[in-house]
N, C-alpha and C. Protein backbone atom coordinates (compact mmCIF):
# COMPACT_ATOMS: atom_id res chain seq x y z
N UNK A 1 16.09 117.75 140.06
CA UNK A 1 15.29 116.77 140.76
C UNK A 1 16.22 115.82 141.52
N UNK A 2 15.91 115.60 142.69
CA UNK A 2 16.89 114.72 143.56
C UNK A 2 16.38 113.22 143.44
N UNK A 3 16.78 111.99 143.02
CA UNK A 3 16.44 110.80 142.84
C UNK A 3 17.04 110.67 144.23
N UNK A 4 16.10 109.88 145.40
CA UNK A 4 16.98 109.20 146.43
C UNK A 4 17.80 107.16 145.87
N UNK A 5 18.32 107.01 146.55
CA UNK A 5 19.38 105.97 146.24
C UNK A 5 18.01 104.82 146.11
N UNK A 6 17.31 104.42 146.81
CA UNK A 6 16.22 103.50 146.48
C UNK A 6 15.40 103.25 145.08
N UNK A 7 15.27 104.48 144.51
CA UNK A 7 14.68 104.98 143.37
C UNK A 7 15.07 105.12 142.12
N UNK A 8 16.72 104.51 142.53
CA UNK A 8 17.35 104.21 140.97
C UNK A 8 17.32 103.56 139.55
N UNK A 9 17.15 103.98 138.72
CA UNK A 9 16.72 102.76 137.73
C UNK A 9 17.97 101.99 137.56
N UNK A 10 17.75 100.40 137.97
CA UNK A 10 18.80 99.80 137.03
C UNK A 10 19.41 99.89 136.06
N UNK A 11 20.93 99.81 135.73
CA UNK A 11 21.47 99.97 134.26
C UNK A 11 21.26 98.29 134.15
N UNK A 12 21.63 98.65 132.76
CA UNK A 12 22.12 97.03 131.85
C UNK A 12 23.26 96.03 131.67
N UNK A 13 23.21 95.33 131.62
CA UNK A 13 24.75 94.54 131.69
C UNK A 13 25.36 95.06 130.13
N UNK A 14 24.28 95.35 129.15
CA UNK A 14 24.87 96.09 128.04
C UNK A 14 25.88 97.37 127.65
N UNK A 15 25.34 97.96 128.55
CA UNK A 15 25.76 99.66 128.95
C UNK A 15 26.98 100.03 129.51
N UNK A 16 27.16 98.36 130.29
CA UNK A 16 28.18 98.85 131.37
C UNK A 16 29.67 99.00 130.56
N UNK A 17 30.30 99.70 131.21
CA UNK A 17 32.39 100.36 130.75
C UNK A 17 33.55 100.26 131.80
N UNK A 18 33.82 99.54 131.92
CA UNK A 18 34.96 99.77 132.54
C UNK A 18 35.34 100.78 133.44
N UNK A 19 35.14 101.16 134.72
CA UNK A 19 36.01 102.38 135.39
C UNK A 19 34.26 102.96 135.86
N UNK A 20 33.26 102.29 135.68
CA UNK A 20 31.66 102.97 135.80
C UNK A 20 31.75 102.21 137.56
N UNK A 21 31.27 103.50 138.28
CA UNK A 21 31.11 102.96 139.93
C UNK A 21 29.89 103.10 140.44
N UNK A 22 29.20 103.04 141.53
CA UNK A 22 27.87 103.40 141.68
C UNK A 22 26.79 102.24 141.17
N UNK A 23 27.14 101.48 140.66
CA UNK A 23 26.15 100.88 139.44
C UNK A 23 25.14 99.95 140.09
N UNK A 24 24.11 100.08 140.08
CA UNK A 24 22.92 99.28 140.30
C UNK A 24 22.22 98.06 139.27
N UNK A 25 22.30 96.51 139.41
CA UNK A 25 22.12 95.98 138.01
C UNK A 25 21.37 95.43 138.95
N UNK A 26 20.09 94.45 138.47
CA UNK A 26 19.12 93.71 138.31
C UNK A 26 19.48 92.12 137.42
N UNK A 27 20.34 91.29 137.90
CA UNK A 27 20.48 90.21 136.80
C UNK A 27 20.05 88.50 137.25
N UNK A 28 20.18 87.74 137.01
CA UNK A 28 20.00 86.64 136.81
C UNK A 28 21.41 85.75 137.29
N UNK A 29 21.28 85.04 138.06
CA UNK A 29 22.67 84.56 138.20
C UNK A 29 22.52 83.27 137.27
N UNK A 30 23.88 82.70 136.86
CA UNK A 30 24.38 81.87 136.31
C UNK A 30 25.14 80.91 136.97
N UNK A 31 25.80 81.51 137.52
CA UNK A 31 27.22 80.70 138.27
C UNK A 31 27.49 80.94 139.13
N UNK A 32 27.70 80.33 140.50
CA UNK A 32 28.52 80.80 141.51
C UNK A 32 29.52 79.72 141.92
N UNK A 33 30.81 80.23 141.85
CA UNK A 33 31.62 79.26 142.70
C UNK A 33 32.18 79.18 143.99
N UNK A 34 33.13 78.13 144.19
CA UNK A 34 33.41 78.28 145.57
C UNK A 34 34.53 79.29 146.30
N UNK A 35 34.20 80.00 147.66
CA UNK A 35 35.24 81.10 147.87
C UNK A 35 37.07 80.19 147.25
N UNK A 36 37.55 81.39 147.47
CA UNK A 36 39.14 81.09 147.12
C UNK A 36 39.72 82.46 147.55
N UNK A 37 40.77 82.31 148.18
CA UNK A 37 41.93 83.65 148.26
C UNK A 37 42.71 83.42 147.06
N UNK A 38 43.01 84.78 147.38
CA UNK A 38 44.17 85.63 146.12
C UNK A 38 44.64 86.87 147.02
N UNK A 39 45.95 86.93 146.37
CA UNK A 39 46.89 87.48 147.48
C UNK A 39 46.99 88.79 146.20
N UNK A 40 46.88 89.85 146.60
CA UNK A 40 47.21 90.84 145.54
C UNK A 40 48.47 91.59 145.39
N UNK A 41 48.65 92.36 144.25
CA UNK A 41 50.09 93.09 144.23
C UNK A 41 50.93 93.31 145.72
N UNK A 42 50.04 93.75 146.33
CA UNK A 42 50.49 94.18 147.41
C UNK A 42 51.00 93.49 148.88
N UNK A 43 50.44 92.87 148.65
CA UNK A 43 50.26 91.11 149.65
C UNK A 43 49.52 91.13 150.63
N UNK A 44 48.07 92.00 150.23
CA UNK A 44 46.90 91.75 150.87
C UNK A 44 46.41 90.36 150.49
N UNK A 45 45.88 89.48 151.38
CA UNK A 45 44.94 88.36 151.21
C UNK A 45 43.29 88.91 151.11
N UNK A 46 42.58 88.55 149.90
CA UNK A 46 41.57 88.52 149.93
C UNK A 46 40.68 87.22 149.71
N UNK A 47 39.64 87.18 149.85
CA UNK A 47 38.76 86.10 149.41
C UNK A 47 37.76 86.61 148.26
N UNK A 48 37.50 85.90 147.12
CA UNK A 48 36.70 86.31 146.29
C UNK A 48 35.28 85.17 146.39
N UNK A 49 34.39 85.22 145.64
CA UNK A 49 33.88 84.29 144.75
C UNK A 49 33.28 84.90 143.78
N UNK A 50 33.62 84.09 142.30
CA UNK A 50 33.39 84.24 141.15
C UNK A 50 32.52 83.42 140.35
N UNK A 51 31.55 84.42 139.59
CA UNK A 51 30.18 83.51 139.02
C UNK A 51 29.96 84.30 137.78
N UNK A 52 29.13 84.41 137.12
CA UNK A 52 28.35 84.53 135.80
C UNK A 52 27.00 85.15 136.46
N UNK A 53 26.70 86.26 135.54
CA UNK A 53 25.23 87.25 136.20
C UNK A 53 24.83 87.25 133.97
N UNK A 54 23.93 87.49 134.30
CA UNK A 54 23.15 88.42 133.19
C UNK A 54 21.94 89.02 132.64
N UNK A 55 21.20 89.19 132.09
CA UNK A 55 20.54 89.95 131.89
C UNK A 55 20.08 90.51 130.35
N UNK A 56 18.71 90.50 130.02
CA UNK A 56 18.43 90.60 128.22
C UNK A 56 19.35 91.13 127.42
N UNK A 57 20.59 92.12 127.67
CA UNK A 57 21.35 92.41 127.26
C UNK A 57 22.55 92.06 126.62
N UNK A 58 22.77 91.04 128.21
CA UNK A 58 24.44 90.42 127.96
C UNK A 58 24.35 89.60 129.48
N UNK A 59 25.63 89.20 129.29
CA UNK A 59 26.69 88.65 130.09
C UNK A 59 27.62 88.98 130.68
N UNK A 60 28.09 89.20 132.27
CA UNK A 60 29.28 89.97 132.66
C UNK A 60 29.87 88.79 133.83
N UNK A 61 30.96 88.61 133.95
CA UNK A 61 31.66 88.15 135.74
C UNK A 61 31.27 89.05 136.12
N UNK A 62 30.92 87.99 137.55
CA UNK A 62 30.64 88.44 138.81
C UNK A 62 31.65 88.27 139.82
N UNK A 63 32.41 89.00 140.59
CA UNK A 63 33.48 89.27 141.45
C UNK A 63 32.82 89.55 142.84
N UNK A 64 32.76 88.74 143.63
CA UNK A 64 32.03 89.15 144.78
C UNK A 64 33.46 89.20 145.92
N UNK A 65 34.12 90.43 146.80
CA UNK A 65 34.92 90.38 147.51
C UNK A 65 34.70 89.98 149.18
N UNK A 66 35.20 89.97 149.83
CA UNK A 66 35.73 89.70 150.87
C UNK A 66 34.23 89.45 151.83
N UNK A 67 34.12 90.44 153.23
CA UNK A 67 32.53 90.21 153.58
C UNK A 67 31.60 90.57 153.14
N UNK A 68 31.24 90.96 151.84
CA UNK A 68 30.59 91.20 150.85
C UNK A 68 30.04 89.59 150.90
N UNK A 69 30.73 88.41 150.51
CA UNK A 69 30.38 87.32 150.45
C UNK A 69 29.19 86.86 150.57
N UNK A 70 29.09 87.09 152.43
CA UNK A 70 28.06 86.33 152.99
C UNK A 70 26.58 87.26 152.80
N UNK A 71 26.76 87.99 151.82
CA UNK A 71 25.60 88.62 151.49
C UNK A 71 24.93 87.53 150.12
N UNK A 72 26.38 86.77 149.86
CA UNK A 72 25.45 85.64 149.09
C UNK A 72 24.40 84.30 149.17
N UNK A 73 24.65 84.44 150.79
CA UNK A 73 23.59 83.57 151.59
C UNK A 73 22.30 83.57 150.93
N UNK A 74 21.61 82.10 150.66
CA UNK A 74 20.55 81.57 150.31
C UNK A 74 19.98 82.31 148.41
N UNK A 75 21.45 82.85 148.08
CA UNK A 75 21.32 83.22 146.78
C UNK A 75 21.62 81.78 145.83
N UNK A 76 20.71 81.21 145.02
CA UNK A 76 21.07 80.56 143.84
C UNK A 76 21.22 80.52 142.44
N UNK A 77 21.57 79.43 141.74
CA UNK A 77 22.10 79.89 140.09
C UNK A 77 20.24 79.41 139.62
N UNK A 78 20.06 80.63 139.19
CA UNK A 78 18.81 81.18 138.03
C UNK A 78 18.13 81.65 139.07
N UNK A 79 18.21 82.05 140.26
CA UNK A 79 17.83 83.16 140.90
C UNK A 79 17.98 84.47 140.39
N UNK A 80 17.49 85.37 140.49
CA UNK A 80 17.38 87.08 140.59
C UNK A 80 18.05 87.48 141.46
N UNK A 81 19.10 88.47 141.02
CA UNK A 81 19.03 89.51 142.03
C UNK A 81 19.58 90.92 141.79
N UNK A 82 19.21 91.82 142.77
CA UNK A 82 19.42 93.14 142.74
C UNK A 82 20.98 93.42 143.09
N UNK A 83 21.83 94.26 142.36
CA UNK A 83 23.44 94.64 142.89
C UNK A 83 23.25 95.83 142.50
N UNK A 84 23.33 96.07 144.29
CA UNK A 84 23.75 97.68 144.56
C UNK A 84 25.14 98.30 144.31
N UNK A 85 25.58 99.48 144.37
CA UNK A 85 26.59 100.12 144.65
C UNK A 85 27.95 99.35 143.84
N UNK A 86 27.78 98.55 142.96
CA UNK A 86 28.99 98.00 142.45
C UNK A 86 29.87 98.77 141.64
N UNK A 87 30.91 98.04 141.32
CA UNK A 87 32.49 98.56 140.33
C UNK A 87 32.42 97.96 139.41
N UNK A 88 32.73 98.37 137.93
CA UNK A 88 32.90 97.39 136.55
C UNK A 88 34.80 97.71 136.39
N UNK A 89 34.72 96.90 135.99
CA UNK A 89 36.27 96.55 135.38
C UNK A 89 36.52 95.64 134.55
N UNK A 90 37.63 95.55 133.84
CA UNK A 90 37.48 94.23 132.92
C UNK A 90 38.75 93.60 133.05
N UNK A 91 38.61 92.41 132.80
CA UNK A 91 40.23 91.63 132.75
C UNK A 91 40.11 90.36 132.02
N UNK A 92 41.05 90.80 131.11
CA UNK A 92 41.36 89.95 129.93
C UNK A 92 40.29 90.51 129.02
N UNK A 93 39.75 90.92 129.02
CA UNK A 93 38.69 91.78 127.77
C UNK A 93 37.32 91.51 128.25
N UNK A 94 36.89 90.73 129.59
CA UNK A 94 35.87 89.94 129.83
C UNK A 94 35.49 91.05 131.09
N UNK A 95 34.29 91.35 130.45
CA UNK A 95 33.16 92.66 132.10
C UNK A 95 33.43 91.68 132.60
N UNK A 96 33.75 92.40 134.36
CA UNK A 96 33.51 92.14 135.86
C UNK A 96 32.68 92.79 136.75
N UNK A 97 31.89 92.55 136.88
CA UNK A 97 30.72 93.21 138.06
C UNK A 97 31.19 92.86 139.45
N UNK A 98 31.75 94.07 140.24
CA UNK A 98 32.17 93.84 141.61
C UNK A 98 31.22 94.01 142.33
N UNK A 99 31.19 93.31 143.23
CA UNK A 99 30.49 93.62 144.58
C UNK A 99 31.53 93.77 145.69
N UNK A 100 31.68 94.62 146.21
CA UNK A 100 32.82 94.92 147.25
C UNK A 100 32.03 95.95 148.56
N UNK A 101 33.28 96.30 149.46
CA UNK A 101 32.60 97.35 150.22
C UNK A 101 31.78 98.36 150.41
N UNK A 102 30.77 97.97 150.53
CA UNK A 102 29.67 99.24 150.19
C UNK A 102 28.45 99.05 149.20
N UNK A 103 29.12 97.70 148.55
CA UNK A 103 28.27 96.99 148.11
C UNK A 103 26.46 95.95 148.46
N UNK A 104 25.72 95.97 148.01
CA UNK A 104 24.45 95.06 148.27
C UNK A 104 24.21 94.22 147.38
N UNK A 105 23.81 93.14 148.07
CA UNK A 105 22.85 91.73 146.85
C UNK A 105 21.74 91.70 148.03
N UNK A 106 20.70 91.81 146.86
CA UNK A 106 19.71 91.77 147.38
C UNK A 106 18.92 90.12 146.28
N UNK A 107 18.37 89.34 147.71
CA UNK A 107 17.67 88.71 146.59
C UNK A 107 16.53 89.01 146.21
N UNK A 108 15.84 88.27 145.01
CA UNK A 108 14.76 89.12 144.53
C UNK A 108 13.63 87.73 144.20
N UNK A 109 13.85 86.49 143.94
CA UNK A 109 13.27 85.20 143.39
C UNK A 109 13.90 84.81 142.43
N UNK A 110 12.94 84.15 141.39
CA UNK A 110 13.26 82.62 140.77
C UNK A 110 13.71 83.87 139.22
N UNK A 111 14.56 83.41 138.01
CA UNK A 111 14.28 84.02 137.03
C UNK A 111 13.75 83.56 136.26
């Protein structure tokens, strides 16, 4: 059976592992802060912003990269929203929910 990409069921902030791509979550924001660069191994400059998402499950960081950003327009803390296409990773032992290239936030309302 072919599921098209619209038709995905959300995973959980519970479920999620480290190195999992593709991932579609449904959460609740918590936190958002203000952009900031960080220069990486390599001495690319990026811009992040970093917040708190969750969901009946759990709790994960939220890593939002570069023009990914301004997809956070008119998003607020205890708003809803939908994250498409994201990356999990962890650092320092603490889930990160990326939103990066290829990535979507969709808003959704109030939680």
């Amino acid at each position: 059976m072919l599921v098209d990409a619209e038709d995905k069921i959300p995973m959980k902030i519970g479920v999620l592992r480290p190195g999992m791509e593709h991932v579609d979550l449904e959460v609740r924001v918590l936190q958002l802060d203000e952009p900031r660069k960080v220069t990486s191994y390599t001495g690319v400059e990026h811009v992040l912003v970093d917040g708190e998402v969750d969901d009946e499950t759990g709790r994960a960081t939220l890593t939002v990269w570069n023009e990914s950003i301004q997809q956070l327009d008119g998003v607020e803390v205890g708003g809803m929203v939908e994250l498409r296409n994201c990356f999990i990773t962890s650092f320092q032992g603490v889930l990160q929910v990326n939103v990066g290239r290829g990535s979507e936030v969709i808003k959704r309302g109030r939680g």
